[in-house]
Protein backbone atom coordinates (compact mmCIF):
# COMPACT_ATOMS: atom_id res chain seq x y z
CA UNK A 1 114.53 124.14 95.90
CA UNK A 2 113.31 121.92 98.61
CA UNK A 3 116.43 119.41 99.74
CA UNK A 4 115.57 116.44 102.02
CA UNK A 5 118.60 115.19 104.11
CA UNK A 6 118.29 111.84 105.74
CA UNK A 7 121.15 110.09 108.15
CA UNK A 8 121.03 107.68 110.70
CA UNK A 9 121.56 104.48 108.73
CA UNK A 10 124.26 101.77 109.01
CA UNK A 11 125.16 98.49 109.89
CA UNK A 12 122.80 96.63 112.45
CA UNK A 13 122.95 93.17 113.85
CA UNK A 14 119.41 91.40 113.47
CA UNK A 15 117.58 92.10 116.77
CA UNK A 16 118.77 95.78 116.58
CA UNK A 17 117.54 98.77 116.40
CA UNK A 18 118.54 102.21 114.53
CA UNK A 19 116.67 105.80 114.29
CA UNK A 20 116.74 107.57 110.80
CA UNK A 21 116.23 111.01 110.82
CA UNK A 22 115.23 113.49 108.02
CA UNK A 23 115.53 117.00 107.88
CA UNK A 24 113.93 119.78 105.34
CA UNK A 25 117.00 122.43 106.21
CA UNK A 26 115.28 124.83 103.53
CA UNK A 27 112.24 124.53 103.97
CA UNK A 28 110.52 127.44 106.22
CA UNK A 29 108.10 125.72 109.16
CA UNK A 30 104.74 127.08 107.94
CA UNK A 31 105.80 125.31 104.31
CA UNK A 32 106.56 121.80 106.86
CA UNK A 33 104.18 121.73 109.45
CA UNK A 34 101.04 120.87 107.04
CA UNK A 35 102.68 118.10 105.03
CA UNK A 36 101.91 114.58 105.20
CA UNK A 37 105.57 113.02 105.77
CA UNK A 38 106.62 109.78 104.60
CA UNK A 39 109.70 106.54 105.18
CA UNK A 40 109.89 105.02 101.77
CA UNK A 41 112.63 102.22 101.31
CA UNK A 42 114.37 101.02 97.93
CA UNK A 43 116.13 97.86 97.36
CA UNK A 44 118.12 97.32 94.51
CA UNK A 45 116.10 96.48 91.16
CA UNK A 46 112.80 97.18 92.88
CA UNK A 47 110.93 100.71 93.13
CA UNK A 48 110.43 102.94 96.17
CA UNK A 49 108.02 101.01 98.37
CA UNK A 50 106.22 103.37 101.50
CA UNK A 51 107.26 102.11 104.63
CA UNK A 52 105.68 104.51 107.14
CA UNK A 53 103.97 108.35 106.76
CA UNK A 54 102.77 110.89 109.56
CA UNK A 55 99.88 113.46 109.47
CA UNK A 56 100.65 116.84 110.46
CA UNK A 57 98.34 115.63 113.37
CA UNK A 58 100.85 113.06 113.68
CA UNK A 59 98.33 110.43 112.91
CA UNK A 60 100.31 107.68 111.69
CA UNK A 61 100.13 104.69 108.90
CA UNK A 62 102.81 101.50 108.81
CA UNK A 63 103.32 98.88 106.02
CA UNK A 64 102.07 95.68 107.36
CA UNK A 65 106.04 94.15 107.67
CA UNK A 66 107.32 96.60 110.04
CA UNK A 67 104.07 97.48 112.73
CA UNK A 68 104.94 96.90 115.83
CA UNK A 69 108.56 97.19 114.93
CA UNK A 70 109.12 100.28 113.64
CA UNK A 71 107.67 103.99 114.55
CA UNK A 72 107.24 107.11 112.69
CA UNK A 73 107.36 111.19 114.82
CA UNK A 74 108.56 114.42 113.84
CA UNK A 75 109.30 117.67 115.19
CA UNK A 76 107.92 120.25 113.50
CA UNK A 77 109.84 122.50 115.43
CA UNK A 78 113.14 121.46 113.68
CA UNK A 79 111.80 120.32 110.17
CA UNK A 80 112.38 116.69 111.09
CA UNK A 81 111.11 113.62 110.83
CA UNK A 82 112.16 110.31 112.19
CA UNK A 83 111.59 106.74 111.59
CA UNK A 84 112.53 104.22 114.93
CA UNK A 85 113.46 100.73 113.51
CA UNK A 86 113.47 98.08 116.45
CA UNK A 87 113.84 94.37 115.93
CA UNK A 88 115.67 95.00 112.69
CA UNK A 89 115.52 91.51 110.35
CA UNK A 90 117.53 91.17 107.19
CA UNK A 91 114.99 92.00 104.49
CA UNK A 92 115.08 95.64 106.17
CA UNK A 93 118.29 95.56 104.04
CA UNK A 94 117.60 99.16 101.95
CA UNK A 95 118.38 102.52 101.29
CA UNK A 96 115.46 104.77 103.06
CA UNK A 97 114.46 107.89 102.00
CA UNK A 98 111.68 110.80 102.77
CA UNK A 99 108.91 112.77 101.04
CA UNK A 100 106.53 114.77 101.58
CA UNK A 101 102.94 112.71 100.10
CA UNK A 102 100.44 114.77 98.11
CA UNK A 103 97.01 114.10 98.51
CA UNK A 104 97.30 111.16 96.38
CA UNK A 105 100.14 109.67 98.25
CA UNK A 106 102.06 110.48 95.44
CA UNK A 107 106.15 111.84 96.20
CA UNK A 108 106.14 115.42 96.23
CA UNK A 109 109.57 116.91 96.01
CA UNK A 110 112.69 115.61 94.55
CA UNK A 111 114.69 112.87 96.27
CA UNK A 112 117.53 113.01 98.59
CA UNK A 113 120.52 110.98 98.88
CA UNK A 114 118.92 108.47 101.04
CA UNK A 115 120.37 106.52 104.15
CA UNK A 116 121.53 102.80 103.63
CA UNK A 117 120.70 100.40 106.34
CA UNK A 118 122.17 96.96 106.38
CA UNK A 119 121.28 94.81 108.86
CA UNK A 120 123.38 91.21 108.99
CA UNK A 121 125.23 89.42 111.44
């Protein structure tokens, strides 16, 4: 069973910045390395809304609210990827999670827990 772990949230001044990071602990590298990686974020009442995904070439894609602000990598070495939030504002108020995308964009493997990030003065 594939678990995603993500960590890295908490509580953030606007202006600040935070790095989320998501690991696939069970998941051997050859299963990783090809998958298209994704940040989704979920506020309460609303659905999961795709915030950021990475290529295995690490060709990367950004909602239009957070380019320029916020940057997708990963390490394939380690089964990780990572999602660099700068200039946080308060509607970045969410829990984050990642997924894998199939080629439909379409969540591939069950959820994780999910990191909160709250960002208020």
């Amino acid at each position: 069973q594939v678990q995603l772990v993500e960590s890295g949230g908490g509580l953030v001044q606007p202006g600040g910045s935070l790095r989320l990071s998501c690991r696939a602990p069970r998941m051997i590298t050859s299963v990783f390395n090809p998958l298209l990686m994704g940040w989704y974020r979920q506020v309460p009442g609303k659905g999961r809304e795709l915030v950021a995904s990475i290529t295995p070439d690490r060709f990367t894609n950004y909602g239009d609210s957070v380019k320029g602000r916020f940057t997708i990598s990963r390490d394939n070495s380690r089964k990780t990827v990572y999602l660099q939030m700068s200039d946080l504002k308060p509607e970045n108020t969410a829990v984050y999670y990642c997924n894998a995308l199939s080629a439909i964009k379409q969540p591939t493997y069950d959820w994780g827990q999910g990191t909160q990030v709250t960002v208020s003065s």
